[in-house]
Protein backbone atom coordinates (compact mmCIF):
# COMPACT_ATOMS: atom_id res chain seq x y z
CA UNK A 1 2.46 1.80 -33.23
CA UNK A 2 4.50 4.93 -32.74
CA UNK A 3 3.24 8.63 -33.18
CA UNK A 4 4.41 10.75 -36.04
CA UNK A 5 6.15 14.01 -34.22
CA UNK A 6 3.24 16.21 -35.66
CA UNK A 7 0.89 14.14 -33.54
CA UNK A 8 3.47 14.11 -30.75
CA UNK A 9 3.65 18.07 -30.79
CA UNK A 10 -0.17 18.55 -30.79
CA UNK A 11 -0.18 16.11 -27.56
CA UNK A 12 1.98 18.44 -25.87
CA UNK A 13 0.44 21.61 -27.16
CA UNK A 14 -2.71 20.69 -25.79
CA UNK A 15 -1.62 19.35 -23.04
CA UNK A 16 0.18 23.17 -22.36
CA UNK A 17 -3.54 24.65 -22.76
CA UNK A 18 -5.13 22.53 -20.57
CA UNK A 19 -2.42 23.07 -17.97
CA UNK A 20 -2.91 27.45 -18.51
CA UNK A 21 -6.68 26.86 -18.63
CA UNK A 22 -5.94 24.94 -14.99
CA UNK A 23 -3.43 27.11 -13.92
CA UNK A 24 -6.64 30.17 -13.39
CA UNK A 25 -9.13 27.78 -12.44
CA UNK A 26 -7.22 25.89 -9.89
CA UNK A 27 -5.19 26.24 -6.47
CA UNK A 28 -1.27 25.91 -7.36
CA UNK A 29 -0.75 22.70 -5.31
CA UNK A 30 -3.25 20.95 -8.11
CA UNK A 31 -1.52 22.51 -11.03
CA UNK A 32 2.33 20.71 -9.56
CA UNK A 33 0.17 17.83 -10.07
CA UNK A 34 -0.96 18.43 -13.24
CA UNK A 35 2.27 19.29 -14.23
CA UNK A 36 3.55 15.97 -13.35
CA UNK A 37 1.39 14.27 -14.84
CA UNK A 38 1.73 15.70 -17.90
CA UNK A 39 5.35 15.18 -17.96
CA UNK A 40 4.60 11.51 -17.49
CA UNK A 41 2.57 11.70 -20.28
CA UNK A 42 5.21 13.18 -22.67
CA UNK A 43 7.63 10.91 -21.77
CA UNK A 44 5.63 7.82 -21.79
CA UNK A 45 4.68 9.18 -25.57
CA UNK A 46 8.69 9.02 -25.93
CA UNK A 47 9.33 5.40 -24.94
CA UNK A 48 6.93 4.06 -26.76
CA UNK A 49 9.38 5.39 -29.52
CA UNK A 50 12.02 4.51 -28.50
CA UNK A 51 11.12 0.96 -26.94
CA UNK A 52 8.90 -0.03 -29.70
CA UNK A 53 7.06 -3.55 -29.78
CA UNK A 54 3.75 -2.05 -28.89
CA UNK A 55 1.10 -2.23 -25.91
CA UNK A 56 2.28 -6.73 -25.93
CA UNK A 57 6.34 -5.77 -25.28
CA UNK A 58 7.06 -6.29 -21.24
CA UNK A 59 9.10 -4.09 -19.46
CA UNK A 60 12.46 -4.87 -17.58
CA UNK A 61 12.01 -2.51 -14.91
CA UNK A 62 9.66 -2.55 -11.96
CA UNK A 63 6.70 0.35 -11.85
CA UNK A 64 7.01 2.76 -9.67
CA UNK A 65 6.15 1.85 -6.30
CA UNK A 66 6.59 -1.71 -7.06
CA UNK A 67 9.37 -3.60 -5.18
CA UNK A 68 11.84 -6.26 -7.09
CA UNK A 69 10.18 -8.96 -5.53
CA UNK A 70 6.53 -8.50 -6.82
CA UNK A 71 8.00 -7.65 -10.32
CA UNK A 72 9.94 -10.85 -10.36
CA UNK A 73 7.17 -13.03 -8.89
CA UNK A 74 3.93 -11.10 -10.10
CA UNK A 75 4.52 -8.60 -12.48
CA UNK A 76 6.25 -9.94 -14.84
CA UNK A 77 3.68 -12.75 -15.58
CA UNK A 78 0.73 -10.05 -15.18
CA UNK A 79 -1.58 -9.14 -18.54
CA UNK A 80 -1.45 -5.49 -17.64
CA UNK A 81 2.20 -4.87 -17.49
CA UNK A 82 3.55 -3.04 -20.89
CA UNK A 83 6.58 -1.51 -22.36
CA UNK A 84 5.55 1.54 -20.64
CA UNK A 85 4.59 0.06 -17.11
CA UNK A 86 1.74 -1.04 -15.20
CA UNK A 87 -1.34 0.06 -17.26
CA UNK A 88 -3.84 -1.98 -14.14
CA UNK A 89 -5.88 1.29 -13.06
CA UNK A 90 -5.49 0.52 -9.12
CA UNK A 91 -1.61 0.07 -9.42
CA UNK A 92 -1.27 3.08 -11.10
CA UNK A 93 -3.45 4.90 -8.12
CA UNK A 94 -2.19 2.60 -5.54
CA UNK A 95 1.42 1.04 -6.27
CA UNK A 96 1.38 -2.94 -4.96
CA UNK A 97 -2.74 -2.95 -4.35
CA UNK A 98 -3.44 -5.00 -7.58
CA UNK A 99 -5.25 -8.35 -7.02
CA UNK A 100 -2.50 -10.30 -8.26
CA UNK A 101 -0.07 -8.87 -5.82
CA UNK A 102 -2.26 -8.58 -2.35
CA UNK A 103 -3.01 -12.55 -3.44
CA UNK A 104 0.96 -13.20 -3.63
CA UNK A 105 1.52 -11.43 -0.54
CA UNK A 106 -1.69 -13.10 1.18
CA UNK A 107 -0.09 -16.58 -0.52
CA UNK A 108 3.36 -16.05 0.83
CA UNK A 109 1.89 -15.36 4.28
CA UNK A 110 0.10 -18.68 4.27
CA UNK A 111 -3.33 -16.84 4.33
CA UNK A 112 -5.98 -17.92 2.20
């Protein structure tokens, strides 16, 4: 399910407004991350476009912060990963500090 470019253009319109409204209320270092993350958002809001197959399609590249390995081994089998990455609310905070992964690594280690 894809957005219609109206709904696509309101997205980024508000998300301009929030970032002036931030951009008075809030010390420049926190607005560059605003920023970013906005940007993230737009183009996230693009591949789904352009990737299609919904939240259900996997991705064929690692999320950021995520090594090769724990994408070929973990990720790839994991319920949370989507056609626009990791969507697991830790990994996205704390790349390769999921459960699934720290039990791989723990696994792999021969610690149980």
């Amino acid at each position: 399910m894809g957005l219609s470019e109206e709904e696509k253009d309101l997205v980024a319109q508000s998300l301009q407004l929030y970032l002036q409204q931030a951009s008075m209320q809030l010390p420049q270092a926190s607005v560059n991350q605003l920023v970013t993350i906005a940007k993230g958002i737009i183009t996230k809001l693009d591949q789904m476009d352009m990737g299609g197959g919904g939240a259900k399609a996997k991705s064929n590249q690692p999320p950021v912060g995520i090594s090769e390995e724990w994408f070929e081994k973990v990720c790839q089998t994991c319920s949370f990963l989507s056609a626009t990455g990791c969507t697991d609310k830790i990994t996205v905070k704390f790349p390769g500090k999921c459960d699934p992964i720290l039990k791989y690594e723990r696994n792999k280690a021969g610690v149980r």
